[in-house]
PDB file of N, CA and C in Angstrom:
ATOM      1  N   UNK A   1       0.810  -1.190   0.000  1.00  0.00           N
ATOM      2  CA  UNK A   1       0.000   0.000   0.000  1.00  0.00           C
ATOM      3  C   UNK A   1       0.859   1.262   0.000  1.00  0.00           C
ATOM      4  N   UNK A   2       1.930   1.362   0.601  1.00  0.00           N
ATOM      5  CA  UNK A   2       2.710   2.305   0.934  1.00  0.00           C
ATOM      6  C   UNK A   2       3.614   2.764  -0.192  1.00  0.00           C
ATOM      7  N   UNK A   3       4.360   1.609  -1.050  1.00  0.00           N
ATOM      8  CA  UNK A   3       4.425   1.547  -2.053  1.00  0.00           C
ATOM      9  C   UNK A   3       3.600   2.467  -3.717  1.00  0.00           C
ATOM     10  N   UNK A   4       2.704   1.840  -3.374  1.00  0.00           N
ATOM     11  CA  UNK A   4       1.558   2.147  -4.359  1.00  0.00           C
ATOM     12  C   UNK A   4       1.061   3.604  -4.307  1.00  0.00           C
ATOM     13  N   UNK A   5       1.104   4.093  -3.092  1.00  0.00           N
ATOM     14  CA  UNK A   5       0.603   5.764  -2.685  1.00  0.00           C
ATOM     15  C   UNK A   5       1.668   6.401  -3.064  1.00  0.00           C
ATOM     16  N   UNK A   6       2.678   6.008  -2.882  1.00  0.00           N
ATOM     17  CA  UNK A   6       4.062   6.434  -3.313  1.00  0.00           C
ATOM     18  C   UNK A   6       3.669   6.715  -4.462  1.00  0.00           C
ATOM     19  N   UNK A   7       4.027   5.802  -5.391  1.00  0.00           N
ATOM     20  CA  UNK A   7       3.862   5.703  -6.975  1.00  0.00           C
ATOM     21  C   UNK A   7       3.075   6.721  -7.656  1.00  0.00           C
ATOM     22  N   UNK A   8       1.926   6.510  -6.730  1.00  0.00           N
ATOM     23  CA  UNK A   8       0.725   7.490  -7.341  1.00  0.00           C
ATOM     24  C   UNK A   8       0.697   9.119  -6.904  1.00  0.00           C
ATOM     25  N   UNK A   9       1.592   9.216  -6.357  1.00  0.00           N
ATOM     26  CA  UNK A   9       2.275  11.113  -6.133  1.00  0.00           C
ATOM     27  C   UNK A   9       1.228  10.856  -4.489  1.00  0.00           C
ATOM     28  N   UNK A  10       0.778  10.281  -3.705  1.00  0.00           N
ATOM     29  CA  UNK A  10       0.040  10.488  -2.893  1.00  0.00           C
ATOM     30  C   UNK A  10       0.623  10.295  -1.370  1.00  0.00           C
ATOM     31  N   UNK A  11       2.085  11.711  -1.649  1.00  0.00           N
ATOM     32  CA  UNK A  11       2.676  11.467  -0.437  1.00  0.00           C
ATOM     33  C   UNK A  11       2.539  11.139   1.102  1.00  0.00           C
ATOM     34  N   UNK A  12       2.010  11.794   1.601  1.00  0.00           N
ATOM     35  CA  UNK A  12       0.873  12.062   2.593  1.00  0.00           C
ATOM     36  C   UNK A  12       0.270  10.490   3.387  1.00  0.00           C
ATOM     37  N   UNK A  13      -0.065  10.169   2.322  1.00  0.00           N
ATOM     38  CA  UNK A  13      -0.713   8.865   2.533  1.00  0.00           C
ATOM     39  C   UNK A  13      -0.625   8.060   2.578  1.00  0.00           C
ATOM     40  N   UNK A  14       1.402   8.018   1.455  1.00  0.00           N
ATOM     41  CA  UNK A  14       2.635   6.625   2.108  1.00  0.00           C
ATOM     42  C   UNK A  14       2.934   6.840   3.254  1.00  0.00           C
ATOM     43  N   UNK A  15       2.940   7.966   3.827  1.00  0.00           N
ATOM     44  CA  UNK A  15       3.536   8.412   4.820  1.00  0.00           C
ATOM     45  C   UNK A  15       2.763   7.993   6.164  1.00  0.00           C
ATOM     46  N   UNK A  16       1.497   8.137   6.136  1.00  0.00           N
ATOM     47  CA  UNK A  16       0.395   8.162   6.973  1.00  0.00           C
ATOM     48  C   UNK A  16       0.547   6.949   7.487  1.00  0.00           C
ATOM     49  N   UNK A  17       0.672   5.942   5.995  1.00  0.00           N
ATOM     50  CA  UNK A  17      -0.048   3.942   6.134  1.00  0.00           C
ATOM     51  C   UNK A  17       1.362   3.846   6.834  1.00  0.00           C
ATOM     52  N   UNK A  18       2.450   4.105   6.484  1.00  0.00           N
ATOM     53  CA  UNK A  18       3.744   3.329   7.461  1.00  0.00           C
ATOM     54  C   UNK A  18       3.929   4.059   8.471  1.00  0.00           C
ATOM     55  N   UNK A  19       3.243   5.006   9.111  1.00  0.00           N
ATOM     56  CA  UNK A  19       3.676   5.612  10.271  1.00  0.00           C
ATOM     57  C   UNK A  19       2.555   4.854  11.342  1.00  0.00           C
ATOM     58  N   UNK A  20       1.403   4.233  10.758  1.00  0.00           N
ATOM     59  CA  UNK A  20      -0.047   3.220  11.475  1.00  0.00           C
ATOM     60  C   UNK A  20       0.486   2.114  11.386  1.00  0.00           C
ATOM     61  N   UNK A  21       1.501   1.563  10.474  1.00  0.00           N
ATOM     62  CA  UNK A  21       1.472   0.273  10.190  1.00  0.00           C
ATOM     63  C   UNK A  21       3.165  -0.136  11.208  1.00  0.00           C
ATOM     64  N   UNK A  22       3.508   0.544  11.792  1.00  0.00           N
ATOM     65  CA  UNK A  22       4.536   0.256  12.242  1.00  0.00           C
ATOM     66  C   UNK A  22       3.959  -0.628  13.833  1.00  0.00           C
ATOM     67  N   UNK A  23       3.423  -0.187  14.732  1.00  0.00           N
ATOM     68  CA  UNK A  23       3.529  -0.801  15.658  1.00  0.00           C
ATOM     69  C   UNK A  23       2.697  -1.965  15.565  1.00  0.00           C
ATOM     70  N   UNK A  24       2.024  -2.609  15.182  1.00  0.00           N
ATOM     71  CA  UNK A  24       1.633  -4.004  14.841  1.00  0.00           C
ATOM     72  C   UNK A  24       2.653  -4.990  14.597  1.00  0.00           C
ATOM     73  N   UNK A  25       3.484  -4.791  13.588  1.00  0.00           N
ATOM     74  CA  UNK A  25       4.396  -5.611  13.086  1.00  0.00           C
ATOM     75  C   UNK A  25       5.270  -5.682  14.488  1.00  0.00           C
ATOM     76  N   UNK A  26       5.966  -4.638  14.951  1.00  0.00           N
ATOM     77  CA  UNK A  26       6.928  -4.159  15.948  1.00  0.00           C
ATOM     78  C   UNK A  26       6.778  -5.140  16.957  1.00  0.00           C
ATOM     79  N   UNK A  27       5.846  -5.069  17.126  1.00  0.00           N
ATOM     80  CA  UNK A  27       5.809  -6.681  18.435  1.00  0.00           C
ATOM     81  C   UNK A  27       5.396  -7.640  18.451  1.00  0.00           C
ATOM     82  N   UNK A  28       4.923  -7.922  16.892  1.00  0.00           N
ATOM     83  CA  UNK A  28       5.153  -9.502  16.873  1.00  0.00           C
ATOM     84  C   UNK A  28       6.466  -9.534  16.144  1.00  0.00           C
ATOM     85  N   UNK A  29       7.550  -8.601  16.146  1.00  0.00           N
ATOM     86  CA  UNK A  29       8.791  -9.064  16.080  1.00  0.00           C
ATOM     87  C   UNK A  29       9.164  -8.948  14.612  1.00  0.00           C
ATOM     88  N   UNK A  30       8.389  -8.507  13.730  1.00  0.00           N
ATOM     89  CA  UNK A  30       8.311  -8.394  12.245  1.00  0.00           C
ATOM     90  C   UNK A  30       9.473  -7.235  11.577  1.00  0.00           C
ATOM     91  N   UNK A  31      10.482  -7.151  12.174  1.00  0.00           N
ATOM     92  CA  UNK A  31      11.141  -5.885  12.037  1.00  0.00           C
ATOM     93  C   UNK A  31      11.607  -5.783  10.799  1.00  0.00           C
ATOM     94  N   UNK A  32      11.911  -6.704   9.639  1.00  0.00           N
ATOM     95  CA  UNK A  32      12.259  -6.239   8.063  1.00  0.00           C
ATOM     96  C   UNK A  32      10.859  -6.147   7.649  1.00  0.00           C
ATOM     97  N   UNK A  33       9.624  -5.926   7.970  1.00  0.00           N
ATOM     98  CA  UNK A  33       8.490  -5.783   7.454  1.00  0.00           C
ATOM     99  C   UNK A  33       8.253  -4.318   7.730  1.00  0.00           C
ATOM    100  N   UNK A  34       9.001  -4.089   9.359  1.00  0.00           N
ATOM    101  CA  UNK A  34       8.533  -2.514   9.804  1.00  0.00           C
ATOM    102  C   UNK A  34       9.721  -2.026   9.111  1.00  0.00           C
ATOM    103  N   UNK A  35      11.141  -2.260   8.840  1.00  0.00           N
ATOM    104  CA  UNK A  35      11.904  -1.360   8.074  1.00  0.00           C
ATOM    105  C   UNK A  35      11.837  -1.166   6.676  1.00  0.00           C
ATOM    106  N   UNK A  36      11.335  -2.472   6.211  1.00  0.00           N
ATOM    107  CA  UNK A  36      10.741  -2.022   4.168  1.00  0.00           C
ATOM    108  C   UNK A  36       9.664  -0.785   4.759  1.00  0.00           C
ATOM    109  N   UNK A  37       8.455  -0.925   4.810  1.00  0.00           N
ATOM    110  CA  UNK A  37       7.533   0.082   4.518  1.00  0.00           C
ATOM    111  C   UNK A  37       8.223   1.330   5.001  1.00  0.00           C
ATOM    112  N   UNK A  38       8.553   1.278   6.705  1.00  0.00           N
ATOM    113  CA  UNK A  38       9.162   3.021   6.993  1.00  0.00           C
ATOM    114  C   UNK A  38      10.225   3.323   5.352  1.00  0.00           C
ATOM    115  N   UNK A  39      11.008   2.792   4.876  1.00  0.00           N
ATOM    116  CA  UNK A  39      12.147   3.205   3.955  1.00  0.00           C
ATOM    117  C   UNK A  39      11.295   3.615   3.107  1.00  0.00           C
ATOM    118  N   UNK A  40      10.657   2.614   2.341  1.00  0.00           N
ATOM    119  CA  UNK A  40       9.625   3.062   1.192  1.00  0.00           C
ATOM    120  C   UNK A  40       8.979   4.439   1.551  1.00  0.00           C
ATOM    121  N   UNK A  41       9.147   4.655   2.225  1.00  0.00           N
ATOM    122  CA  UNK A  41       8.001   5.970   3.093  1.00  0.00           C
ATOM    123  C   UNK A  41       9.159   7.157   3.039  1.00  0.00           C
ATOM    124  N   UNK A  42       9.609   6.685   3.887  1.00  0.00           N
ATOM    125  CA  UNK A  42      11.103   8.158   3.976  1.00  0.00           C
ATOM    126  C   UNK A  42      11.029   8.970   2.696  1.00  0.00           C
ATOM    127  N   UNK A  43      11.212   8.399   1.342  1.00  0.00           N
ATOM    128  CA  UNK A  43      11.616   9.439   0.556  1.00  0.00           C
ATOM    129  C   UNK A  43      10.338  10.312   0.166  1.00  0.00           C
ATOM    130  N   UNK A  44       9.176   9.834   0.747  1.00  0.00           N
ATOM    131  CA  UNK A  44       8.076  10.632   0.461  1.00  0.00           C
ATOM    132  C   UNK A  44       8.071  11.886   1.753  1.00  0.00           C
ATOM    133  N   UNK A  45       8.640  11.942   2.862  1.00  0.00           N
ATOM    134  CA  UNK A  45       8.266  12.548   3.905  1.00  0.00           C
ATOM    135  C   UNK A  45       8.681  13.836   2.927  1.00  0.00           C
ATOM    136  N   UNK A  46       9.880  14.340   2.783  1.00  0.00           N
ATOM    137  CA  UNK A  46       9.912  15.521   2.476  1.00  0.00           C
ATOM    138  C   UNK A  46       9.243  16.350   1.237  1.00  0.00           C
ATOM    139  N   UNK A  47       8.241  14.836   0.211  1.00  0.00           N
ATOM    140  CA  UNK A  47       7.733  15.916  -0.797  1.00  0.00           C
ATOM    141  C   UNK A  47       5.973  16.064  -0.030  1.00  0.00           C
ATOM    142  N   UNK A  48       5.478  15.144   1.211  1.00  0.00           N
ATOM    143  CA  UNK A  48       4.174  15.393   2.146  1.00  0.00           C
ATOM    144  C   UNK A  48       4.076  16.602   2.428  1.00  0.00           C
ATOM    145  N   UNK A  49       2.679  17.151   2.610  1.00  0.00           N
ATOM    146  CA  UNK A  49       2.350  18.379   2.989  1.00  0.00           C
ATOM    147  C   UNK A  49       2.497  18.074   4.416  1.00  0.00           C
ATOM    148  N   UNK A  50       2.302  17.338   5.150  1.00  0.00           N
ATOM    149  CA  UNK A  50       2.244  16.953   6.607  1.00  0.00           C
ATOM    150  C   UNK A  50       3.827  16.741   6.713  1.00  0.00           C
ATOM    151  N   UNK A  51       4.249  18.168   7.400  1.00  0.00           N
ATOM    152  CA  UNK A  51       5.649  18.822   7.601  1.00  0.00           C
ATOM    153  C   UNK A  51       6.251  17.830   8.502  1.00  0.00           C
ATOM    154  N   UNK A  52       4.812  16.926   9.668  1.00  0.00           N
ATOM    155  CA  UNK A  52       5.720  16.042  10.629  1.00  0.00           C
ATOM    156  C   UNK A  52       6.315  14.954  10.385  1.00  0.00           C
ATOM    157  N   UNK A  53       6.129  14.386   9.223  1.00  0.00           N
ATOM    158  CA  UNK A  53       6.526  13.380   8.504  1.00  0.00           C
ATOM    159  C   UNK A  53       8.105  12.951   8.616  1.00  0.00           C
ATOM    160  N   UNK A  54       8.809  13.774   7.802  1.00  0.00           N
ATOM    161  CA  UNK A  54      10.607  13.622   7.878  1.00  0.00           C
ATOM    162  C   UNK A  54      11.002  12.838   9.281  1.00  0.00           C
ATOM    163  N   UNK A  55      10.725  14.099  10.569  1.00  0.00           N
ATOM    164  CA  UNK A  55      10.935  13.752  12.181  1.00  0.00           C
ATOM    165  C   UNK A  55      10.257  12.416  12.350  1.00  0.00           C
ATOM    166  N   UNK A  56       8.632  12.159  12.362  1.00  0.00           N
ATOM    167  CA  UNK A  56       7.670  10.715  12.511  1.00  0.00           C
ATOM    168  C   UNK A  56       8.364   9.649  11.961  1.00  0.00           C
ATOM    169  N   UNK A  57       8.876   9.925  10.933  1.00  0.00           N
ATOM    170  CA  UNK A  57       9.137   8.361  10.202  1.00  0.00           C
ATOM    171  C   UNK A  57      10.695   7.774  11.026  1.00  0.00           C
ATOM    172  N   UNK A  58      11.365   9.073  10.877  1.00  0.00           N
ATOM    173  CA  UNK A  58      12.810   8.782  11.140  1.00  0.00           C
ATOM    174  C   UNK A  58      12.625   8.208  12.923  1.00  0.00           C
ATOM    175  N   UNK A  59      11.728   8.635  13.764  1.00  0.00           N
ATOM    176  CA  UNK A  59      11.324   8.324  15.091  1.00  0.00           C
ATOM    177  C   UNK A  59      10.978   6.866  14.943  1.00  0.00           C
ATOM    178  N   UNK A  60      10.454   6.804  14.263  1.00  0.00           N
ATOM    179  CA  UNK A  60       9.951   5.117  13.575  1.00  0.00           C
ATOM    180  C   UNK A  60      10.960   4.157  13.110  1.00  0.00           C
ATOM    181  N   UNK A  61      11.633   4.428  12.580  1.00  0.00           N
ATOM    182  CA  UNK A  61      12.756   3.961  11.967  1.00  0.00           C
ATOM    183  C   UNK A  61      13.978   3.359  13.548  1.00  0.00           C
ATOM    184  N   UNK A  62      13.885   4.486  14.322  1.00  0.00           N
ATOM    185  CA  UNK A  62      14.499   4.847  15.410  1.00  0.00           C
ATOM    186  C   UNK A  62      14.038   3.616  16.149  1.00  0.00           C
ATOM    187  N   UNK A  63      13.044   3.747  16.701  1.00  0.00           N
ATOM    188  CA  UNK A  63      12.434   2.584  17.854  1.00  0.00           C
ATOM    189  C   UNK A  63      12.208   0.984  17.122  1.00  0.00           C
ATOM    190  N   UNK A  64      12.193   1.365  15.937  1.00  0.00           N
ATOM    191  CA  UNK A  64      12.465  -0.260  15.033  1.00  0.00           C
ATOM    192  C   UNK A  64      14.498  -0.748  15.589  1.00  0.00           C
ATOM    193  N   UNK A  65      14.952   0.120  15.555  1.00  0.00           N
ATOM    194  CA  UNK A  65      16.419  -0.117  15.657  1.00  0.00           C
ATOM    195  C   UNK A  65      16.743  -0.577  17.450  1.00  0.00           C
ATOM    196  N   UNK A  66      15.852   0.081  18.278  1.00  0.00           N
ATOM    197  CA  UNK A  66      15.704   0.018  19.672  1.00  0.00           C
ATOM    198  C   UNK A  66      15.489  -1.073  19.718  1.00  0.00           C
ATOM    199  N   UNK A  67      13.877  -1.854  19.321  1.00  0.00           N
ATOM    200  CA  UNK A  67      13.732  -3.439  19.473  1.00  0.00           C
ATOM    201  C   UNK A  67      14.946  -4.510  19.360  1.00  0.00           C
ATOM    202  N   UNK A  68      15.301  -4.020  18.014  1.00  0.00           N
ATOM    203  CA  UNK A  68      16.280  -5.066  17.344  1.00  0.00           C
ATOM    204  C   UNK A  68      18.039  -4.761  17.980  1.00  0.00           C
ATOM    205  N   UNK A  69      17.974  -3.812  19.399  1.00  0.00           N
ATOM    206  CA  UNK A  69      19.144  -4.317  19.583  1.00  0.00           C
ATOM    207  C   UNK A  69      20.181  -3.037  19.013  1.00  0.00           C
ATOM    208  N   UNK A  70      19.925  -2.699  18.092  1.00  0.00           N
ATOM    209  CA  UNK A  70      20.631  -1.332  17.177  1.00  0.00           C
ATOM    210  C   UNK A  70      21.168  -0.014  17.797  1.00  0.00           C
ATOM    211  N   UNK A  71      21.309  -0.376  18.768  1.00  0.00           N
ATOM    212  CA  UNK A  71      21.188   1.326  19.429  1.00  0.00           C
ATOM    213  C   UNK A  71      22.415   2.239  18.708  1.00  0.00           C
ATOM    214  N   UNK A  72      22.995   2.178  18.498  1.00  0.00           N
ATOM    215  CA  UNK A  72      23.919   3.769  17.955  1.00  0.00           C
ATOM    216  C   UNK A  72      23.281   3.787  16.455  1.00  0.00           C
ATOM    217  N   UNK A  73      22.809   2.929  15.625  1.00  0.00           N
ATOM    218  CA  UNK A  73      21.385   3.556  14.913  1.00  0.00           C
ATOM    219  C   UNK A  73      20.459   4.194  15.072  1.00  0.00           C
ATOM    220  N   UNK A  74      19.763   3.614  16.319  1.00  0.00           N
ATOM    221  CA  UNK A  74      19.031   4.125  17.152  1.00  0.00           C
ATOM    222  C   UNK A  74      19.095   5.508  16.974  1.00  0.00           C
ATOM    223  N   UNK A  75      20.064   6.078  17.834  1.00  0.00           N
ATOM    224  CA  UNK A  75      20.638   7.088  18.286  1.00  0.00           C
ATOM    225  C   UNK A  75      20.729   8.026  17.247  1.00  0.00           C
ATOM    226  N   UNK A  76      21.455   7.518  15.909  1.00  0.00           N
ATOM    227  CA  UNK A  76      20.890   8.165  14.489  1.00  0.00           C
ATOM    228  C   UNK A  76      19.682   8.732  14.016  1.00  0.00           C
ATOM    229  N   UNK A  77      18.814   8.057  14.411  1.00  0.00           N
ATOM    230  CA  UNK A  77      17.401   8.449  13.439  1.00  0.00           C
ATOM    231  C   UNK A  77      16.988   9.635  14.303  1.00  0.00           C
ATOM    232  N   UNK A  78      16.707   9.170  15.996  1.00  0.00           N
ATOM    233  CA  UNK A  78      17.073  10.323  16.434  1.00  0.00           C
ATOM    234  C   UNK A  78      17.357  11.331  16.549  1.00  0.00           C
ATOM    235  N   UNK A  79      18.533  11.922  16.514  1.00  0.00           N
ATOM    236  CA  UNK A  79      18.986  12.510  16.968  1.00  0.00           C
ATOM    237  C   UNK A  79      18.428  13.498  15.486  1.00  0.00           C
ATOM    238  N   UNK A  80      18.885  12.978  14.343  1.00  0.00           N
ATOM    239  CA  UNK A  80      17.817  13.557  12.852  1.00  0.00           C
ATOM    240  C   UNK A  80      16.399  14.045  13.370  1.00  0.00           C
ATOM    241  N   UNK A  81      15.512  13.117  13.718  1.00  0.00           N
ATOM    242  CA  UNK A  81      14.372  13.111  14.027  1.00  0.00           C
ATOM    243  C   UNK A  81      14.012  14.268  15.019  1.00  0.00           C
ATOM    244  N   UNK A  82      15.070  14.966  15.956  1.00  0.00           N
ATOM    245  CA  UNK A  82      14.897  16.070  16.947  1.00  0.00           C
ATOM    246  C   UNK A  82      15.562  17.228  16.074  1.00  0.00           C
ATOM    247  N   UNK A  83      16.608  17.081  15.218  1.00  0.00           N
ATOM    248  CA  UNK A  83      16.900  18.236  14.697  1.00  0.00           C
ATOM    249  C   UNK A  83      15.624  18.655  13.812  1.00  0.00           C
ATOM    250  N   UNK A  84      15.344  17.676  12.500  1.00  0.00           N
ATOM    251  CA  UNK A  84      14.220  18.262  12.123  1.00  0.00           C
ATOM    252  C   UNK A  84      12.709  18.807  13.101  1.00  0.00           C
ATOM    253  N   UNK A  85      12.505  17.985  13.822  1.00  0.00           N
ATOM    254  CA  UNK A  85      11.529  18.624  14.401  1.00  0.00           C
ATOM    255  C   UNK A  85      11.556  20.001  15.230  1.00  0.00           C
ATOM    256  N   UNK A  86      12.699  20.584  15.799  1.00  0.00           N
ATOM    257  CA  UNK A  86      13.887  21.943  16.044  1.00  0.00           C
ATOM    258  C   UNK A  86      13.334  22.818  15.337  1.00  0.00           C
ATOM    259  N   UNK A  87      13.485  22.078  13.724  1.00  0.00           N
ATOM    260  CA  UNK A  87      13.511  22.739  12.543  1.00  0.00           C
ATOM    261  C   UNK A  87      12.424  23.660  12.115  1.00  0.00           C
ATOM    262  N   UNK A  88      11.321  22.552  12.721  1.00  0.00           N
ATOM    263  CA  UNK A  88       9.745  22.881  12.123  1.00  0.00           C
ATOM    264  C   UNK A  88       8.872  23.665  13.261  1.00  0.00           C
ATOM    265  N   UNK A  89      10.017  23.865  14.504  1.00  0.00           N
ATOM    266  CA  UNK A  89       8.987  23.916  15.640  1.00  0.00           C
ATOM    267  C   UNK A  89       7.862  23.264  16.210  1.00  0.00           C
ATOM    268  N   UNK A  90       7.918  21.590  15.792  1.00  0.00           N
ATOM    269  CA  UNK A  90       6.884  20.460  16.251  1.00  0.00           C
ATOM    270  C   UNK A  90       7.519  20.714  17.616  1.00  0.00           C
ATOM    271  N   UNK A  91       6.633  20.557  18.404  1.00  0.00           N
ATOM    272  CA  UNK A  91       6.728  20.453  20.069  1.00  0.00           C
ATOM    273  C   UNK A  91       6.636  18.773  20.085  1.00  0.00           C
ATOM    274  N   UNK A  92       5.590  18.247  19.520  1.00  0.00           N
ATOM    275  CA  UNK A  92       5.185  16.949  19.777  1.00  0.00           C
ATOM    276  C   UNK A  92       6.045  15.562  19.419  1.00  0.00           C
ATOM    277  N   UNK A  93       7.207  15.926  17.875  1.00  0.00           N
ATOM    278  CA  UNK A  93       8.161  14.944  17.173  1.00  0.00           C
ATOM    279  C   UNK A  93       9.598  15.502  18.009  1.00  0.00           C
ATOM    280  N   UNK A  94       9.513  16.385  18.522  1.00  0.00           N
ATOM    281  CA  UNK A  94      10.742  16.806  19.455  1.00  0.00           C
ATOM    282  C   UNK A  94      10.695  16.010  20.748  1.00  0.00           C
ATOM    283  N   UNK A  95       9.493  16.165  21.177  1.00  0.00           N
ATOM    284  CA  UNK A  95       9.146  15.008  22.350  1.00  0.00           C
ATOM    285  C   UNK A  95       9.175  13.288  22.229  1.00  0.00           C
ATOM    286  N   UNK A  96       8.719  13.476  21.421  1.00  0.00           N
ATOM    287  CA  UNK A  96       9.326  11.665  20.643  1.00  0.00           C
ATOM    288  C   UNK A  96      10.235  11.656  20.414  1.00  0.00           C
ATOM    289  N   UNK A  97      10.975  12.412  19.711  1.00  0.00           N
ATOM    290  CA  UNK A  97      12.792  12.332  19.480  1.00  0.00           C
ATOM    291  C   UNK A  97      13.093  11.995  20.349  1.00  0.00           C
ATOM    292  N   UNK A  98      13.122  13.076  21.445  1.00  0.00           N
ATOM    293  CA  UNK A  98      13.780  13.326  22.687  1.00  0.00           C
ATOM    294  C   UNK A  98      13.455  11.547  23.394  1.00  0.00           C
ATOM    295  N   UNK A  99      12.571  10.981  23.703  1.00  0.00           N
ATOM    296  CA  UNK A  99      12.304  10.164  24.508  1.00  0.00           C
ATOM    297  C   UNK A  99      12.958   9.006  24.672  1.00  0.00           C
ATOM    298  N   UNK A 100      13.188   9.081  22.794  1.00  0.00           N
ATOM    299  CA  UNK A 100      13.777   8.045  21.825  1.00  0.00           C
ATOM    300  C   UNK A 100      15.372   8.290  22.272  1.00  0.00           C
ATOM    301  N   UNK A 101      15.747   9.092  21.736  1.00  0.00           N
ATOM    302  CA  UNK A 101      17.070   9.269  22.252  1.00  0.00           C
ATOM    303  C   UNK A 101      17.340   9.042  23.559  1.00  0.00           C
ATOM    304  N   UNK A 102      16.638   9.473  24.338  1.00  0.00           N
ATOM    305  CA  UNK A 102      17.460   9.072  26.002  1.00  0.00           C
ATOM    306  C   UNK A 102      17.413   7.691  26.168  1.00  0.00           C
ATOM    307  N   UNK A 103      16.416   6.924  25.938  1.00  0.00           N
ATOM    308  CA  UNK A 103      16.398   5.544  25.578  1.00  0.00           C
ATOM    309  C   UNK A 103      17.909   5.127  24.907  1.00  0.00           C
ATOM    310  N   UNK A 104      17.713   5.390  23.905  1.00  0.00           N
ATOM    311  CA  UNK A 104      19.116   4.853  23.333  1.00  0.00           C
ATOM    312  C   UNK A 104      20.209   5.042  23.972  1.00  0.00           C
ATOM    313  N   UNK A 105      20.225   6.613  24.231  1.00  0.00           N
ATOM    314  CA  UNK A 105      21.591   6.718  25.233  1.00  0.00           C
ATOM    315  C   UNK A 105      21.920   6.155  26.532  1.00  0.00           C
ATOM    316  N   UNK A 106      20.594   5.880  27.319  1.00  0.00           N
ATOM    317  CA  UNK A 106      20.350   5.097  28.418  1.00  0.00           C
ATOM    318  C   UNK A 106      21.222   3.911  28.345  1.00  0.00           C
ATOM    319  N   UNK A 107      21.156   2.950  27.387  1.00  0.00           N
ATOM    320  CA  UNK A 107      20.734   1.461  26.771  1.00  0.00           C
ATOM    321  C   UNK A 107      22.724   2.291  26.536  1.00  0.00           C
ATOM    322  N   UNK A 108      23.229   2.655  25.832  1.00  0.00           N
ATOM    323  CA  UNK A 108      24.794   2.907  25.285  1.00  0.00           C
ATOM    324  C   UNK A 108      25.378   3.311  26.401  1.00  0.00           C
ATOM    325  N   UNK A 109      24.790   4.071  27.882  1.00  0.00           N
ATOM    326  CA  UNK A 109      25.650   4.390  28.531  1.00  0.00           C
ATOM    327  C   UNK A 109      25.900   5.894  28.590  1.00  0.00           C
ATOM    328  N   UNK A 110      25.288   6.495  27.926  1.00  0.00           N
ATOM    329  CA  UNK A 110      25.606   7.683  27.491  1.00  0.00           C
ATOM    330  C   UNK A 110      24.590   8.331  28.197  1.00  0.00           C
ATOM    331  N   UNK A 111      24.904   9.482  29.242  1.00  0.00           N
ATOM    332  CA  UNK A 111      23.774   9.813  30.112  1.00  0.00           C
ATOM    333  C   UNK A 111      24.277  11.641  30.464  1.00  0.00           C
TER     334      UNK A 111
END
């Protein structure tokens, strides 16, 4: 689906289905299912009218890397995911960044 909205210029709405479709997969453990769709999705965030997109997905991307163990990935999407949201003045993807990141840094030691 995510794919296909893609294709069809209907940024917004790749963006939307893999930002819903992530935590289902996420804990039954499905994590190359939650990292195809978020990727497929990423390159749409920045042509979406929904500015929170770039920060959301990369937050997504982020806590997929947390499950699986990934943390200085982790820590990557992150730390992206709070600059852009900085960027846009989201209060709300800055707060997910943020949460995300201390997590990771928690988990690395880094405090």
């Amino acid at each position: 689906m995510v794919a296909y909205a893609a294709a069809a210029g209907r940024y917004d709405h790749a963006c939307w289905i893999a930002e819903a479709l992530v935590d289902h997969p996420v804990h039954q453990g499905r994590y190359p299912d939650c990292r195809a769709v978020l990727e497929l999705a990423l390159p749409c965030a920045d042509l979406a009218t929904d500015r929170r997109m770039a920060s959301s997905l990369r937050s997504c991307l982020g806590m997929v890397d947390i499950y699986q163990g990934r943390f200085p990935e982790a820590r990557t999407w992150f730390t992206e995911a709070l600059e852009l949201g900085r960027g846009r003045g989201d209060l709300r993807e800055q707060a997910r960044a943020t949460a995300g990141l201390g997590a990771a840094e928690w988990i690395l030691g880094d405090m």
